[in-house]
N, C-alpha and C. Protein backbone atom coordinates (compact mmCIF):
# COMPACT_ATOMS: atom_id res chain seq x y z
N UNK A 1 -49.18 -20.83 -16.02
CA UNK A 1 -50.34 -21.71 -16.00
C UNK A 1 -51.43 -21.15 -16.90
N UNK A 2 -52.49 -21.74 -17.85
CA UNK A 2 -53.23 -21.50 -18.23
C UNK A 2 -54.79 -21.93 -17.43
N UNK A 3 -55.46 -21.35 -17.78
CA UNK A 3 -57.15 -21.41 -16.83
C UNK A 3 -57.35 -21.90 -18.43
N UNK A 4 -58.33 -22.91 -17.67
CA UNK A 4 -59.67 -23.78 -18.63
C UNK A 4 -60.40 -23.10 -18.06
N UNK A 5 -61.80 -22.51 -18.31
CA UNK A 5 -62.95 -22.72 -17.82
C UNK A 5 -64.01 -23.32 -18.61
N UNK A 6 -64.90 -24.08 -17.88
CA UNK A 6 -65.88 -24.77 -18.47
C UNK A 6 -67.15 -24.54 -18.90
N UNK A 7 -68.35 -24.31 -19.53
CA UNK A 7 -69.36 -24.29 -19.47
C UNK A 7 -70.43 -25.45 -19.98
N UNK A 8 -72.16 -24.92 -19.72
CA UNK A 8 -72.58 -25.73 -20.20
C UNK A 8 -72.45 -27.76 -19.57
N UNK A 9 -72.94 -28.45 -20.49
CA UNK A 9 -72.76 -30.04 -20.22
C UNK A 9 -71.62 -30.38 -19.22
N UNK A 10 -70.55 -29.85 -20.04
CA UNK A 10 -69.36 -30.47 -19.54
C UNK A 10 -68.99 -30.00 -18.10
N UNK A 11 -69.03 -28.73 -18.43
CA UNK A 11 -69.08 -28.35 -16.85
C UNK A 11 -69.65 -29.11 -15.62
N UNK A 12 -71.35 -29.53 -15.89
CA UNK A 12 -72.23 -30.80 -15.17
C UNK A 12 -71.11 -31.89 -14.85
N UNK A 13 -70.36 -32.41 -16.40
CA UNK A 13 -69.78 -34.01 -16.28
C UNK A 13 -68.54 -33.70 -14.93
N UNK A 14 -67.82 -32.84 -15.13
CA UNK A 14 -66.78 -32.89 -14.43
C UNK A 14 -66.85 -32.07 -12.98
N UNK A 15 -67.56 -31.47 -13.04
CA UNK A 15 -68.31 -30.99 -11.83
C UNK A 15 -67.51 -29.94 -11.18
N UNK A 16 -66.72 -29.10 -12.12
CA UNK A 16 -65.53 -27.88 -11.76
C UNK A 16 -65.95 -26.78 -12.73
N UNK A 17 -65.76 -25.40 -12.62
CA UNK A 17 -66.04 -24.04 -13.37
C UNK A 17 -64.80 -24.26 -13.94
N UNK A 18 -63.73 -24.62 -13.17
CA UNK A 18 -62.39 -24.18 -13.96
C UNK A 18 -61.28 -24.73 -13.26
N UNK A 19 -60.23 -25.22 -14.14
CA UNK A 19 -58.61 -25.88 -13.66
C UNK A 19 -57.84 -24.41 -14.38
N UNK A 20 -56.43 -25.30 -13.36
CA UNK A 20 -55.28 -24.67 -14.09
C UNK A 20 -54.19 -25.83 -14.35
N UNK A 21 -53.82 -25.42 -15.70
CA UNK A 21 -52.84 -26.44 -16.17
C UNK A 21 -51.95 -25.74 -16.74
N UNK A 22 -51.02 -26.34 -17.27
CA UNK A 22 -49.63 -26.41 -17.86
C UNK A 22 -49.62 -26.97 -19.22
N UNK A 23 -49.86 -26.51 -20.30
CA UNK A 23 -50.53 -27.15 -21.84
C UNK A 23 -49.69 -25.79 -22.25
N UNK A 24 -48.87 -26.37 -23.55
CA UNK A 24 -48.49 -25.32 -25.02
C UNK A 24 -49.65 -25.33 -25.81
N UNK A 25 -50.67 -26.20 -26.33
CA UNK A 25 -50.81 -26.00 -27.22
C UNK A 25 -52.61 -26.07 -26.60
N UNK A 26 -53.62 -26.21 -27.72
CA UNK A 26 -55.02 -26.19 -27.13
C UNK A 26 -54.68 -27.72 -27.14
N UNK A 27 -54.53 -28.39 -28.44
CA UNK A 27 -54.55 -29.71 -28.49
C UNK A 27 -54.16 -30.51 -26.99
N UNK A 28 -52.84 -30.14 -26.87
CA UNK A 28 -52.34 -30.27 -25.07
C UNK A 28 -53.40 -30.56 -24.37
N UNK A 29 -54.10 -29.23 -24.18
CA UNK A 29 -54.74 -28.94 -23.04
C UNK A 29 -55.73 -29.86 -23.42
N UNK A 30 -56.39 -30.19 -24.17
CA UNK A 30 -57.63 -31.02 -24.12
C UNK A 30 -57.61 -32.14 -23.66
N UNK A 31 -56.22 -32.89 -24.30
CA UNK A 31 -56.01 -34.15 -23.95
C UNK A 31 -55.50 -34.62 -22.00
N UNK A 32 -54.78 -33.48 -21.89
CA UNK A 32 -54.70 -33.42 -20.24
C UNK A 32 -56.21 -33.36 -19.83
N UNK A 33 -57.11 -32.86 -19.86
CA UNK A 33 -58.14 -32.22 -19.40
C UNK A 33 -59.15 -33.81 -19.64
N UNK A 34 -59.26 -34.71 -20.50
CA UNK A 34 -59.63 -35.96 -20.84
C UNK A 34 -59.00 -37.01 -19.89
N UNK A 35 -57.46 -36.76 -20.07
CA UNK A 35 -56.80 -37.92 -19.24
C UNK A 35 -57.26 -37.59 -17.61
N UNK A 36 -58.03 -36.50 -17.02
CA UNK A 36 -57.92 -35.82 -15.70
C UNK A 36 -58.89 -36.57 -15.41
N UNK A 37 -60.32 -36.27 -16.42
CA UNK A 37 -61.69 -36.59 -16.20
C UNK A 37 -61.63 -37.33 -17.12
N UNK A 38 -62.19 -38.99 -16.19
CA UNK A 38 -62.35 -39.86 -17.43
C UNK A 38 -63.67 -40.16 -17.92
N UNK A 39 -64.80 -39.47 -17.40
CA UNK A 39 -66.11 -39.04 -17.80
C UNK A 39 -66.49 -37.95 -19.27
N UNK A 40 -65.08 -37.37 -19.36
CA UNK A 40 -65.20 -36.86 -20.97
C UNK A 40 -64.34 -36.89 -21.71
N UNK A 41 -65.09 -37.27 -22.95
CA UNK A 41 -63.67 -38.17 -24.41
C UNK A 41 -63.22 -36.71 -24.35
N UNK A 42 -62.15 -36.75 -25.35
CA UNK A 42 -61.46 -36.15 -25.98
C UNK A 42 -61.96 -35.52 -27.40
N UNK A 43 -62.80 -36.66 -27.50
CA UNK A 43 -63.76 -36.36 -29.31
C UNK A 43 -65.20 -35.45 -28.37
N UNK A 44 -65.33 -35.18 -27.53
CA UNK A 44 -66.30 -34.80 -26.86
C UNK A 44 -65.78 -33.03 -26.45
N UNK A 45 -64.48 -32.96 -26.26
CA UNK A 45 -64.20 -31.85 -26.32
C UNK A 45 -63.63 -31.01 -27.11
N UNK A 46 -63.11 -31.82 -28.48
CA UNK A 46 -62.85 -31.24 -29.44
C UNK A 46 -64.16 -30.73 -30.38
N UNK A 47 -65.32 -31.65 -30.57
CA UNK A 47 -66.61 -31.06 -31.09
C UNK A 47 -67.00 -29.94 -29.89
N UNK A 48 -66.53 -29.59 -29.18
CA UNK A 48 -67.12 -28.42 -28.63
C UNK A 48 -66.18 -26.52 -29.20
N UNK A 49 -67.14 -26.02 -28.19
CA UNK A 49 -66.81 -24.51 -28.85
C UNK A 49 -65.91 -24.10 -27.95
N UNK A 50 -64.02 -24.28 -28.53
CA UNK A 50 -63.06 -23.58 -27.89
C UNK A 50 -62.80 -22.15 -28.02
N UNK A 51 -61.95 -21.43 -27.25
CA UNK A 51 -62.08 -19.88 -27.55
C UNK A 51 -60.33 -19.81 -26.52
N UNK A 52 -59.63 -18.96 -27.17
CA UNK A 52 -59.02 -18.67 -26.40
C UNK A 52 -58.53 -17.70 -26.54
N UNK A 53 -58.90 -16.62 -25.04
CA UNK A 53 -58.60 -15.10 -24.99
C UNK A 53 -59.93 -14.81 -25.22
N UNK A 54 -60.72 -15.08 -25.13
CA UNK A 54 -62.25 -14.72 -25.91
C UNK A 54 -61.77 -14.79 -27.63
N UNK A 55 -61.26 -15.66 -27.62
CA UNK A 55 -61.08 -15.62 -29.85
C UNK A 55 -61.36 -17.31 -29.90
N UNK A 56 -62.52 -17.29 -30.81
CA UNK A 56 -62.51 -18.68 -30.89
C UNK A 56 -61.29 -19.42 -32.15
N UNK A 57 -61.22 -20.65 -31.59
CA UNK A 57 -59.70 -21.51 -32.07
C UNK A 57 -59.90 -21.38 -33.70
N UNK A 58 -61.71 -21.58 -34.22
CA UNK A 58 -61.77 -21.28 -35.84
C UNK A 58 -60.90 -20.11 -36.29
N UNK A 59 -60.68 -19.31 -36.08
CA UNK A 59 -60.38 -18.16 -36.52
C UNK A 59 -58.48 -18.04 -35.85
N UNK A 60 -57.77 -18.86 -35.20
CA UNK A 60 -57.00 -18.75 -34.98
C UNK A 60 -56.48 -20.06 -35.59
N UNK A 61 -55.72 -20.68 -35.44
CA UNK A 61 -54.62 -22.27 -35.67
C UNK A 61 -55.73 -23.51 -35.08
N UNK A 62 -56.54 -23.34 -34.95
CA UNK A 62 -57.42 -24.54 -33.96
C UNK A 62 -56.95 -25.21 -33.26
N UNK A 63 -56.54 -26.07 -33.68
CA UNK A 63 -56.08 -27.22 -31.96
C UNK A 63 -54.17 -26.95 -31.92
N UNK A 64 -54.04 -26.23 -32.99
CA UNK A 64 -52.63 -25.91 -33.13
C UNK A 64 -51.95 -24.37 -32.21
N UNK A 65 -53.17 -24.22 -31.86
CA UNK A 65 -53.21 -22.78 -31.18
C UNK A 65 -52.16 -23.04 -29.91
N UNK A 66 -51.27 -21.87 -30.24
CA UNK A 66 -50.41 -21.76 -28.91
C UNK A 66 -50.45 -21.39 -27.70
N UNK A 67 -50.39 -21.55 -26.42
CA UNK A 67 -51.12 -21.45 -25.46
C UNK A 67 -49.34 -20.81 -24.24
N UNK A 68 -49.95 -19.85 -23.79
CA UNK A 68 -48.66 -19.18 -23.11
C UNK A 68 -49.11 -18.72 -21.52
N UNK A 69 -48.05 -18.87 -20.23
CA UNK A 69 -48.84 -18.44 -19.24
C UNK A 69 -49.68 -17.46 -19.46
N UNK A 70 -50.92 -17.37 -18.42
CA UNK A 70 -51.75 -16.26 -18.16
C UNK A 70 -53.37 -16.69 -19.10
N UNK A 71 -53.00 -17.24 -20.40
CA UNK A 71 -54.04 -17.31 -21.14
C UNK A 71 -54.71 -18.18 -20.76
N UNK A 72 -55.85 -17.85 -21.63
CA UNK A 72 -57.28 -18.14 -20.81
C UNK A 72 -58.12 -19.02 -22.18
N UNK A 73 -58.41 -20.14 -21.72
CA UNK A 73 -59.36 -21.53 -22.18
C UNK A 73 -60.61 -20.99 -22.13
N UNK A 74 -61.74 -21.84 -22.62
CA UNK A 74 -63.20 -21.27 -22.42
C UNK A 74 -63.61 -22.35 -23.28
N UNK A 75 -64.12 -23.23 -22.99
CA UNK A 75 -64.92 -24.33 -23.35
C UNK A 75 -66.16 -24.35 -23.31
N UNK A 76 -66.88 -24.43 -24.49
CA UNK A 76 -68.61 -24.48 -24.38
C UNK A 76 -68.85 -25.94 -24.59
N UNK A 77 -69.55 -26.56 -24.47
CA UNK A 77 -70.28 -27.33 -24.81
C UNK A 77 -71.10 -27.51 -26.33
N UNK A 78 -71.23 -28.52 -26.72
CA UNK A 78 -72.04 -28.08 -28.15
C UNK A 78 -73.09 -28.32 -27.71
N UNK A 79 -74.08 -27.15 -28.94
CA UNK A 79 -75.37 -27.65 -28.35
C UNK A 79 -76.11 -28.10 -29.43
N UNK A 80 -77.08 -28.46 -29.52
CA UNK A 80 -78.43 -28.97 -30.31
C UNK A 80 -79.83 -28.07 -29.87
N UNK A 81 -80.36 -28.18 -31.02
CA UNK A 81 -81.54 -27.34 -31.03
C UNK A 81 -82.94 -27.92 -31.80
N UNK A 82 -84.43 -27.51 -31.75
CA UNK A 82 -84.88 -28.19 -33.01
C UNK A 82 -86.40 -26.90 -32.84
């Protein structure tokens, strides 16, 4: 099983710190994680800041990133500033 955890907005929308799912890939996991909660798109969690293992997805395969028991999701929220 892999752990999502959530932060930030999204965390608010869906109203959980963290699931466990069954996803190969990040892409996977997002779209399970959309189809679960239908309060957040999919384009809502892909503009956010993924990380997995503490390594964010930029720096790895991005949504192509392979996902294996034990590992660990981490979803931020995007933010805005001014």
């Amino acid at each position: 099983m892999i752990r999502v955890r959530f932060f930030g907005f999204i965390r608010t929308l869906i109203d959980v710190s963290f699931i466990e799912i069954k996803a190969y890939s990040v892409d996977e996991a997002l779209k399970l994680i959309s189809n679960k909660y239908e309060n957040i798109k999919l384009s809502t969690l892909k503009n956010s800041l993924v990380f997995v293992n503490s390594v964010d997805i930029r720096n790895l395969k991005m949504f192509k990133t392979q996902l294996k028991d034990g590992d660990e999701v981490m979803i931020l929220s995007p933010t805005a500033g001014g």
